[in-house]
Structure formats: structure tokens, C-alpha cells
N, C-alpha and C. Protein backbone atom coordinates (compact mmCIF):
# COMPACT_ATOMS: atom_id res chain seq x y z
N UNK A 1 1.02 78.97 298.61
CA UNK A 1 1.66 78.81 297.32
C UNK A 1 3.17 78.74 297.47
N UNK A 2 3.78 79.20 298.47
CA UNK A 2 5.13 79.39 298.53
C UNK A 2 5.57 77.99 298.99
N UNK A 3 5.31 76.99 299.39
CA UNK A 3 5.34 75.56 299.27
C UNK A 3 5.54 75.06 298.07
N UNK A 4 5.44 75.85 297.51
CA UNK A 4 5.19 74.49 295.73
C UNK A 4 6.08 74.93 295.06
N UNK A 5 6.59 76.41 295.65
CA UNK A 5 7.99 76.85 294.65
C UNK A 5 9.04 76.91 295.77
N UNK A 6 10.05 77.01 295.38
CA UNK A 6 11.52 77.62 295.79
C UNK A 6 10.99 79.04 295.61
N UNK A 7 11.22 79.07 294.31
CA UNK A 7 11.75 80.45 293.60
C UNK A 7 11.06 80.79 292.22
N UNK A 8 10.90 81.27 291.47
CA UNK A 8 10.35 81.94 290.51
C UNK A 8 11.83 81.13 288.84
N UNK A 9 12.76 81.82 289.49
CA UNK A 9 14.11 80.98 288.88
C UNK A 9 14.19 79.89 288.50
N UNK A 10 14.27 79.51 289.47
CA UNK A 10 14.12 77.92 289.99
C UNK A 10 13.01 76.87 289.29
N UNK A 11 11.83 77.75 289.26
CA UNK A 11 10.89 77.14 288.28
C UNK A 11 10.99 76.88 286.69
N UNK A 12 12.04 78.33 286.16
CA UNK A 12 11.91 78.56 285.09
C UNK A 12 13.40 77.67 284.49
N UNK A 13 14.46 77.52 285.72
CA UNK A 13 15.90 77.04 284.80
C UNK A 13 15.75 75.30 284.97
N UNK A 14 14.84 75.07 285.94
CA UNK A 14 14.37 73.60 286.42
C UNK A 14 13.17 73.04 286.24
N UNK A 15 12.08 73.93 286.10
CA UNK A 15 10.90 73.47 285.90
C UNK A 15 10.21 72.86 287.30
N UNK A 16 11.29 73.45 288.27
CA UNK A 16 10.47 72.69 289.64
C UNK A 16 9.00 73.41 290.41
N UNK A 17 8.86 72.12 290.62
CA UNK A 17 7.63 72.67 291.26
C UNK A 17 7.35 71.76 292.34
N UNK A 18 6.76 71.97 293.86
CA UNK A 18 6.63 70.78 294.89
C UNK A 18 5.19 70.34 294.96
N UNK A 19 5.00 69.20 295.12
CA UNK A 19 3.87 68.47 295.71
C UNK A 19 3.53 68.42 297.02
N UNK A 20 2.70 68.90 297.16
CA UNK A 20 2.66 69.07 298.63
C UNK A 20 2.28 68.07 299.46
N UNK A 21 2.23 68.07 300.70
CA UNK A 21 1.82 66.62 301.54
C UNK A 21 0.61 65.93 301.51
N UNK A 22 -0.23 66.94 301.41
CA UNK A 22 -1.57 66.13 301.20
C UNK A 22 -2.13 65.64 300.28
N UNK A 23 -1.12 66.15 298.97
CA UNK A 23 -1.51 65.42 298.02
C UNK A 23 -0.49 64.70 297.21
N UNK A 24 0.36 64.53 297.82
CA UNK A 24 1.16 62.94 297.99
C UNK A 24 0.31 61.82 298.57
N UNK A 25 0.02 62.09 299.95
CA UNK A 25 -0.63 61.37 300.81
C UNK A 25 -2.13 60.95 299.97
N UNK A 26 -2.77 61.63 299.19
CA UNK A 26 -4.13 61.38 298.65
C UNK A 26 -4.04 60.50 297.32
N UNK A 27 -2.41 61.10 296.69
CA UNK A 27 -2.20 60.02 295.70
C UNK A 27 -1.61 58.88 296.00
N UNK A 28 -0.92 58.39 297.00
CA UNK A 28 -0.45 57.22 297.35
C UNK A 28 -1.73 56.65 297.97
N UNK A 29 -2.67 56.88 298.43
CA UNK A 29 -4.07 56.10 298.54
C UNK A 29 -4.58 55.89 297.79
N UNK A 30 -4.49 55.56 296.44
CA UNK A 30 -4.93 55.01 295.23
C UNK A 30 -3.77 54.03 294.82
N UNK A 31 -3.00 53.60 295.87
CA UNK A 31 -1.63 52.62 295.53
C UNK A 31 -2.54 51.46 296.51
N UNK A 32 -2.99 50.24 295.65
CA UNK A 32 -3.19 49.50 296.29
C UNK A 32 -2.19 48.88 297.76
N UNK A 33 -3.03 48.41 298.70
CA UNK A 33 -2.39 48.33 300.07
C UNK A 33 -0.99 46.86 299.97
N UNK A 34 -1.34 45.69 299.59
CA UNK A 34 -0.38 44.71 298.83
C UNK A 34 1.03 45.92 298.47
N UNK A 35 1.32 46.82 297.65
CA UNK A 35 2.02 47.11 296.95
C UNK A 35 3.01 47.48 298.47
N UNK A 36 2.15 48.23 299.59
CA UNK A 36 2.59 49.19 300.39
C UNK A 36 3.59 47.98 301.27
N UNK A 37 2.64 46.98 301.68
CA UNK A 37 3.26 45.84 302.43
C UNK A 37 4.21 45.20 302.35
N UNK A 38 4.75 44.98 300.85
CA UNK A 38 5.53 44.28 300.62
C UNK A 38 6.79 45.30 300.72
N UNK A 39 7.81 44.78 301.64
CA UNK A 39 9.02 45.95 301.50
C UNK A 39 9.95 45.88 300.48
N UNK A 40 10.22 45.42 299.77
CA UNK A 40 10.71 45.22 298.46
C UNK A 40 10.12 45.66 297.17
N UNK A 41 8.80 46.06 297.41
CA UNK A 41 7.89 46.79 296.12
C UNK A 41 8.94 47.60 295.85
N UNK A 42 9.12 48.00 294.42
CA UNK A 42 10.09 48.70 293.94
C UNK A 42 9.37 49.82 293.36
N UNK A 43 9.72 51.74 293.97
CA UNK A 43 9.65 52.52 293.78
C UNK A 43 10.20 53.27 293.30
N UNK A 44 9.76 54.05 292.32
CA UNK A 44 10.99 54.98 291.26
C UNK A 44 10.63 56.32 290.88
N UNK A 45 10.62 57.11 291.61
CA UNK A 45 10.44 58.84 291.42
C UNK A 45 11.59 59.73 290.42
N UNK A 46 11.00 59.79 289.37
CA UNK A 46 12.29 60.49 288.56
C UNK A 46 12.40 62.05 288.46
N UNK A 47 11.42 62.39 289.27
CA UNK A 47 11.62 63.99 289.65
C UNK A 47 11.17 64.18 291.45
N UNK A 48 12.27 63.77 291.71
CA UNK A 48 12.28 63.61 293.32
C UNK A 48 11.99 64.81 294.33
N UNK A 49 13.04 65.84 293.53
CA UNK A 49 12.41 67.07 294.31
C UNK A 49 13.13 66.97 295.79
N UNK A 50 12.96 67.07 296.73
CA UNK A 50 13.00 67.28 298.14
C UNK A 50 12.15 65.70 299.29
N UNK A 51 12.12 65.11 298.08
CA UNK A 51 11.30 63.49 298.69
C UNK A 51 10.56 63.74 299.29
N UNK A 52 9.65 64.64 298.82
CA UNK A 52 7.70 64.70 299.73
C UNK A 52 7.10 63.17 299.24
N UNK A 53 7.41 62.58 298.05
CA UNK A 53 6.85 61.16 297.64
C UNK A 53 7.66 60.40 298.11
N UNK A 54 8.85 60.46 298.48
CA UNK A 54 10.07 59.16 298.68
C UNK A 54 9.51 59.19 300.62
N UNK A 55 9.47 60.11 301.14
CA UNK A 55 9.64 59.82 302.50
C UNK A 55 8.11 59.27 302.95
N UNK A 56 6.97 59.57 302.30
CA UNK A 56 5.71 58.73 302.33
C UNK A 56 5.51 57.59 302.14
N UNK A 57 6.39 57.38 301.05
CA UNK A 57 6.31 55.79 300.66
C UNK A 57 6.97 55.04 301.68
N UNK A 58 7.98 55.37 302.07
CA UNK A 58 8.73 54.71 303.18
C UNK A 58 8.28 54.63 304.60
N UNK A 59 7.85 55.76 305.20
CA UNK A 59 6.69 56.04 306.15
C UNK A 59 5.25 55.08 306.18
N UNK A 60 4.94 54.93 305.25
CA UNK A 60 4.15 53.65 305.21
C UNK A 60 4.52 52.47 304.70
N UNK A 61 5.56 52.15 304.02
CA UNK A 61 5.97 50.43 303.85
C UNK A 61 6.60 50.27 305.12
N UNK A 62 7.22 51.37 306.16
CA UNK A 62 7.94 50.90 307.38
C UNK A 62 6.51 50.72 308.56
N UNK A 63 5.35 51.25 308.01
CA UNK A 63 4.47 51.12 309.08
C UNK A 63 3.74 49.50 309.52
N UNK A 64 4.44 48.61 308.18
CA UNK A 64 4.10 47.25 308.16
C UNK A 64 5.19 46.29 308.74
N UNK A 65 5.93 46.82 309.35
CA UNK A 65 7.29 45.94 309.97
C UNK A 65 6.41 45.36 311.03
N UNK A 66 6.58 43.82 310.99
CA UNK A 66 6.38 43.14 312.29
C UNK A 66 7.22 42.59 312.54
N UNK A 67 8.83 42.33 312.53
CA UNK A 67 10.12 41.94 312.92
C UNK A 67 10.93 42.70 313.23
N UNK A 68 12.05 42.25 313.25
CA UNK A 68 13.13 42.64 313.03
C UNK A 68 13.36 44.47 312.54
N UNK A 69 13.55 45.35 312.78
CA UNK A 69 13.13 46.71 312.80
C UNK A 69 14.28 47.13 311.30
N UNK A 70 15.86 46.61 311.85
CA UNK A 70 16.42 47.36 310.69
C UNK A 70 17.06 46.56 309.89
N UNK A 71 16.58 45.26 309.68
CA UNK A 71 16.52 44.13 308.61
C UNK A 71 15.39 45.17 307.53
N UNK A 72 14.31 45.02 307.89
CA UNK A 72 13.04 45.73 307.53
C UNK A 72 13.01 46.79 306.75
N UNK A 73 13.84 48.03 307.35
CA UNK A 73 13.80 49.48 307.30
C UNK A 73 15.16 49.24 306.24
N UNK A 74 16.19 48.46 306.02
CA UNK A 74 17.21 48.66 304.88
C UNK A 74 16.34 47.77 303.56
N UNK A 75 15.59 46.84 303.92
CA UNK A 75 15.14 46.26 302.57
C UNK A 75 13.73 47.67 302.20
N UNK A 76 13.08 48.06 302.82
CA UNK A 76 12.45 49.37 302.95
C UNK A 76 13.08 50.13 301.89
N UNK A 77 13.80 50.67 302.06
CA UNK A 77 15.06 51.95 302.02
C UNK A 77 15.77 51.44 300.51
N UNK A 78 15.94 50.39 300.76
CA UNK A 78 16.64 49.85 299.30
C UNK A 78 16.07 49.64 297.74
N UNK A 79 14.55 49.66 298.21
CA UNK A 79 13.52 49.52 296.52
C UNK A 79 13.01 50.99 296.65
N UNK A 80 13.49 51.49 297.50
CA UNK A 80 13.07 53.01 296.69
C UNK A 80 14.18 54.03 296.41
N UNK A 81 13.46 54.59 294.99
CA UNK A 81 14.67 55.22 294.18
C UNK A 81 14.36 56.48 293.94
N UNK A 82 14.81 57.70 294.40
CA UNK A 82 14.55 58.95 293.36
C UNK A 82 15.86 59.78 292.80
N UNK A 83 15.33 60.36 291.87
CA UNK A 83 16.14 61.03 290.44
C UNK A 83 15.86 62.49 290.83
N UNK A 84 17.16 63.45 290.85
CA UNK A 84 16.66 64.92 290.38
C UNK A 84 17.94 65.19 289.71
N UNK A 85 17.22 66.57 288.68
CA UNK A 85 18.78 67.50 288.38
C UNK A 85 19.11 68.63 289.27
N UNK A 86 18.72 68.42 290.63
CA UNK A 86 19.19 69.61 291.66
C UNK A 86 19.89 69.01 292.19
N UNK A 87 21.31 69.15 292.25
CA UNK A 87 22.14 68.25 293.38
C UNK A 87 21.34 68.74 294.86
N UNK A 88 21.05 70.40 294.96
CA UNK A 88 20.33 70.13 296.29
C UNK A 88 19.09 69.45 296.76
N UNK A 89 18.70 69.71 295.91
CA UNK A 89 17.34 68.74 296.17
C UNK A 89 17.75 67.15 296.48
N UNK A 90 18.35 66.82 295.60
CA UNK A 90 18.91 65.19 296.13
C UNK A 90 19.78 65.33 297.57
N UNK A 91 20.30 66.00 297.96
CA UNK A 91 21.01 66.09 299.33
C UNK A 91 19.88 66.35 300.25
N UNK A 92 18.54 67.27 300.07
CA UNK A 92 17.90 67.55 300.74
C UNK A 92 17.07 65.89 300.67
N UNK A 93 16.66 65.37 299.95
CA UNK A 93 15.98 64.24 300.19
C UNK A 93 16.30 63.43 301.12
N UNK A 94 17.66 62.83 300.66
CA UNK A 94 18.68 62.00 301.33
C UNK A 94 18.65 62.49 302.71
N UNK A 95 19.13 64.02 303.02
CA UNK A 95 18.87 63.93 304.44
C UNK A 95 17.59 63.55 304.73
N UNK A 96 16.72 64.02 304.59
CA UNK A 96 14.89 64.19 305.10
C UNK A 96 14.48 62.51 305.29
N UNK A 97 15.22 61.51 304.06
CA UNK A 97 15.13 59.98 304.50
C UNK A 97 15.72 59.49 305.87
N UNK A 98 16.70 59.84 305.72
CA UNK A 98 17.94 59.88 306.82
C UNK A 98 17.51 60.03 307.99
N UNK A 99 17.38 61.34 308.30
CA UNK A 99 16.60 61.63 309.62
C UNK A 99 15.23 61.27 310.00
N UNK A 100 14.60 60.82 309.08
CA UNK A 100 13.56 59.88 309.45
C UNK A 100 13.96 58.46 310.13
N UNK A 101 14.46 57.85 309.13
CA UNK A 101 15.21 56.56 309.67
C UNK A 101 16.05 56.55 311.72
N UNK A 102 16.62 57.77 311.29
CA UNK A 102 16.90 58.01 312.89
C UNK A 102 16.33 58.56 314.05
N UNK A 103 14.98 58.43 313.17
CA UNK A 103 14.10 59.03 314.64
C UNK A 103 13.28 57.74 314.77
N UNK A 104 12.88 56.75 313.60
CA UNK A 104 12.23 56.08 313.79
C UNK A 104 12.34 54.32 314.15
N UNK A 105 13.49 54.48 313.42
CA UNK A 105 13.99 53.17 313.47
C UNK A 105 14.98 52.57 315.21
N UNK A 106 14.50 51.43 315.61
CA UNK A 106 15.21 51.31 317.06
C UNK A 106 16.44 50.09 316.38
N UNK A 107 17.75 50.00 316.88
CA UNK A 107 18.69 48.86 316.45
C UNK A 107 19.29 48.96 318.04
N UNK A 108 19.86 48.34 318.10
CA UNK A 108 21.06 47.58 319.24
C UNK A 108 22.40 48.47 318.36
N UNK A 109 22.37 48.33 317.07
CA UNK A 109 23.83 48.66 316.80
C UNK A 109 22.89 49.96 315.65
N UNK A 110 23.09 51.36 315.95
CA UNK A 110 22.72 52.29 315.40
C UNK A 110 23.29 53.03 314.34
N UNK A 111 24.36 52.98 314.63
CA UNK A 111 25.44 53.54 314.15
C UNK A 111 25.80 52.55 312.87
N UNK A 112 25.51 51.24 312.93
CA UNK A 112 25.82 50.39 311.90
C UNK A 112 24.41 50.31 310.63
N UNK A 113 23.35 50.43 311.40
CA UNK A 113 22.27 50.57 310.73
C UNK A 113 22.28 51.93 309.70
N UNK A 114 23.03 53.11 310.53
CA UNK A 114 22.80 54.22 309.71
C UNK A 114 23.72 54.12 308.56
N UNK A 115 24.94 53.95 308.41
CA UNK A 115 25.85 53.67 307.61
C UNK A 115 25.42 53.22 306.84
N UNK A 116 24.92 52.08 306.81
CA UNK A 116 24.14 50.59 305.66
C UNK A 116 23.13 52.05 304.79
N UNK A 117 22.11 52.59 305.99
CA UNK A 117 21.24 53.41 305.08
C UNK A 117 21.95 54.54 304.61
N UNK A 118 22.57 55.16 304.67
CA UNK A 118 23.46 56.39 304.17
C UNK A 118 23.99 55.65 302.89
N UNK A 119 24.59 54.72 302.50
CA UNK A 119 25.12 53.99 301.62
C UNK A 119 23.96 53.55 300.26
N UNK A 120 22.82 52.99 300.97
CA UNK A 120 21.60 52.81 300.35
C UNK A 120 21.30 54.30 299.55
N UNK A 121 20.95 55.27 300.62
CA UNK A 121 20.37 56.60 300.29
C UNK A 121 21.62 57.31 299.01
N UNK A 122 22.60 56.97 299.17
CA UNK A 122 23.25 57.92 298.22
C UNK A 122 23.41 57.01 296.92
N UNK A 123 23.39 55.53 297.06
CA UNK A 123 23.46 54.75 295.74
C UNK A 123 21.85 54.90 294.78
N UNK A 124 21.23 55.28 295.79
CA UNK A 124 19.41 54.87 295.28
C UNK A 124 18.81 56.89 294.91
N UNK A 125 19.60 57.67 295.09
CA UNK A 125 19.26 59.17 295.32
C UNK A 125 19.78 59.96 294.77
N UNK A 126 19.73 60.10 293.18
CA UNK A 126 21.05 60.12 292.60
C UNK A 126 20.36 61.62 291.26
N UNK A 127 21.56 62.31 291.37
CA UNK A 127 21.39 63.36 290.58
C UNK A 127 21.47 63.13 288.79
N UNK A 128 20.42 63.79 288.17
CA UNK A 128 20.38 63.21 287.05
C UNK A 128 18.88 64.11 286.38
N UNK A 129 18.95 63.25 285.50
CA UNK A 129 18.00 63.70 284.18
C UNK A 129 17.35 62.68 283.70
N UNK A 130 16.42 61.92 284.64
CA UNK A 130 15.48 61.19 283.90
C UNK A 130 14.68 61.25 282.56
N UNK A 131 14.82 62.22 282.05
CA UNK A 131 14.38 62.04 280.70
C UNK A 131 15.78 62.17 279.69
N UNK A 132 16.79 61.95 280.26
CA UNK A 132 17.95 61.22 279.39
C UNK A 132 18.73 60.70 280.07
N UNK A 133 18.19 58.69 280.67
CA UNK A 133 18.40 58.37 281.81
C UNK A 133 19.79 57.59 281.05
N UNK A 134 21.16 57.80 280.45
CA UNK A 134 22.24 57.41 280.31
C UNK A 134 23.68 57.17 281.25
N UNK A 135 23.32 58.73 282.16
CA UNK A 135 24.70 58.39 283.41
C UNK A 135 23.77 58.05 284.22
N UNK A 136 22.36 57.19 284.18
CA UNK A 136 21.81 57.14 286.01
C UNK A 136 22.11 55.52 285.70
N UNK A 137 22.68 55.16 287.23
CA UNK A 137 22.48 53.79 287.56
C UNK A 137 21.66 53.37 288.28
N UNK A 138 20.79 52.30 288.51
CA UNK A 138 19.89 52.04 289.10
C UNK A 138 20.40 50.66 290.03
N UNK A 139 20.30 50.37 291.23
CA UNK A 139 21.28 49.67 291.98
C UNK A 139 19.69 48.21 292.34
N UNK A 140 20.00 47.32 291.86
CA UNK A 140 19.16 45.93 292.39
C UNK A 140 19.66 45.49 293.43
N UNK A 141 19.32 45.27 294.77
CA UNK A 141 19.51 44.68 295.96
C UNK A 141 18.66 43.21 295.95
N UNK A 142 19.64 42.54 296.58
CA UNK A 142 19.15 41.01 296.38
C UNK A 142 18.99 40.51 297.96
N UNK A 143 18.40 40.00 298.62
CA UNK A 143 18.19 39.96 300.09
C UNK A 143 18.27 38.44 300.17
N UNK A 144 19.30 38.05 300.71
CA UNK A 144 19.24 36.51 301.77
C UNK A 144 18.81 36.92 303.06
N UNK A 145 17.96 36.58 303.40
CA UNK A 145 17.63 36.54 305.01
C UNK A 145 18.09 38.32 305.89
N UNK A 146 19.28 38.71 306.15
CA UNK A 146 19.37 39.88 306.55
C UNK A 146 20.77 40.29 306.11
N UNK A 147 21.01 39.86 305.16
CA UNK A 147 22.15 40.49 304.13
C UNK A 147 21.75 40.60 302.63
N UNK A 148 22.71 41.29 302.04
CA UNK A 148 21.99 41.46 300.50
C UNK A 148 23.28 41.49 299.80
N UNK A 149 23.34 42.04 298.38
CA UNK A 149 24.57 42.23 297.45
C UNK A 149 23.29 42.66 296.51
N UNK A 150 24.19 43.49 295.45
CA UNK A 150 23.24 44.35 294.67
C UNK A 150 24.25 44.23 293.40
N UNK A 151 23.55 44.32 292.00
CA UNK A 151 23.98 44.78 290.78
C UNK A 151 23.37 45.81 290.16
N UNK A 152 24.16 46.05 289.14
CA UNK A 152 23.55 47.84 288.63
C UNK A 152 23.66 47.28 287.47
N UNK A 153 22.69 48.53 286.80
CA UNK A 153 22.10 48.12 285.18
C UNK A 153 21.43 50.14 285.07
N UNK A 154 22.05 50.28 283.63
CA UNK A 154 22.22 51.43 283.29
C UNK A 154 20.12 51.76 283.25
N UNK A 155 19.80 52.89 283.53
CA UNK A 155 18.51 53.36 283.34
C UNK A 155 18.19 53.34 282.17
N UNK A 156 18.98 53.55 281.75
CA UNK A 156 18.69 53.30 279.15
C UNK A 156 18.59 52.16 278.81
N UNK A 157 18.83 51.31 279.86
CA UNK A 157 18.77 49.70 279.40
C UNK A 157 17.23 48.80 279.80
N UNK A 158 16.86 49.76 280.64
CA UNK A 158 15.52 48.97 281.93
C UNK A 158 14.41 49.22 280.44
């Protein structure tokens, strides 16, 4: 049980509560396989928590790379989005993406790959209040071949 809470507090001034792995993993197997493949499927967690759902989803849309590794892993990284009102929890996500990406991902230029995703992770990982989505921005990435440019459009507007 001590998995699913922080704290007793924590539950009551946030309402948090965690999902645990196996049943992330049991509910993303009811996500048709198409959705998983395509790396651009666009994902949107508005109570992110600590990204037990953000780092699964990514963990398996990166398990379909047959190219190019961190062309792949930034268009990956870029359609998925999560929301919390814990600034720690969003720092904790962001890392937990992060260090995935750097254990998993191989580049020639590493250091340039991580940057791109650190940039991704903090535009797409963003502290907030999805149920009064007014200061969240939501960032669209547009992909030519292995570059992109992105526009934003307020969450009250989608």
C-alpha cells in the first residue's frame, strides 16, 4: 500500500494517489497496438503523478523503432504530455523520462540528443491543474524528416 501513497497529507491537500506498474501495464493493453506504433500518437495524462503512465507509454512506442534511434525517441518523447499540481512530481517524472532515454537510447552525438529531450520533457511536463486547464500550454511538434518546429495553443482552447 505504501506505493500508492506518499503520505496521508499528501493525499488529502492533493488528492494523490499512485498507480502502480502493473496496472498501468494491464491498462495500456487495452490500447490498441496501431496507437502504440505510431510515434506521434498523441498522449495526454492530466494527473501525471511521478510518470508510472508517461514512462510506459514511451517504453513501448520506443520498443517499435526500426531506424534511426534518436530521430525516433524525440518524435516519441514529443506527443507525450503530462500535467500535475506537484511541482515535485513533475520534476520527478521529467527525470524518470530522462534517465530512461539515457540508458536506452544509443546517438553518435549524446549530449545533443539529451538537450533536444530535456527541452521536449520540460515544454510537454508541465505543472498545473488540469481541471482548470487556463495557464497550461500544450506544445504541437511538426516533424520534417528529422527536424521539427512546434506551436502552442492554450489547453481552454483544445
Amino acid at each position: 500500500m505504501s506505493d500508492l501513497i506518499k503520505s496521508r497529507e499528501r493525499v488529502k491537500s492533493l488528492g494523490e494517489v499512485f498507480t502502480p506498474p502493473h496496472i498501468v501495464s494491464k491498462m495500456l493493453d487495452l490500447i490498441p497496438q496501431d496507437k502504440l506504433q505510431d510515434p506521434l500518437s498523441t498522449w495526454l495524462e492530466p494527473t501525471c503523478g511521478t510518470g508510472n503512465f508517461l514512462i510506459e507509454i514511451l517504453k513501448r512506442k520506443l520498443s517499435y523503432s526500426t531506424g534511426e534511434s534518436t530521430t525516433y525517441a524525440l518524435k516519441c518523447l514529443s506527443s507525450i504530455y503530462g500535467i500535475d499540481i506537484s511541482p515535485e512530481n513533475v520534476h520527478e517524472s521529467r527525470d524518470r523520462l530522462y534517465r530512461y532515454l539515457l540508458l536506452t537510447v544509443q546517438s553518435d552525438d549524446l549530449t545533443a540528443f539529451l538537450k533536444q529531450a530535456e527541452a521536449i520533457l520540460k515544454a510537454n511536463i508541465q505543472i498545473g491543474n488540469a481541471l482548470t486547464p487556463q495557464d497550461i500550454t500544450i506544445w504541437e511538434y511538426h516533424w520534417i524528416e528529422d527536424s521539427f518546429t512546434r506551436s502552442s495553443h492554450r489547453m481552454s482552447d483544445l
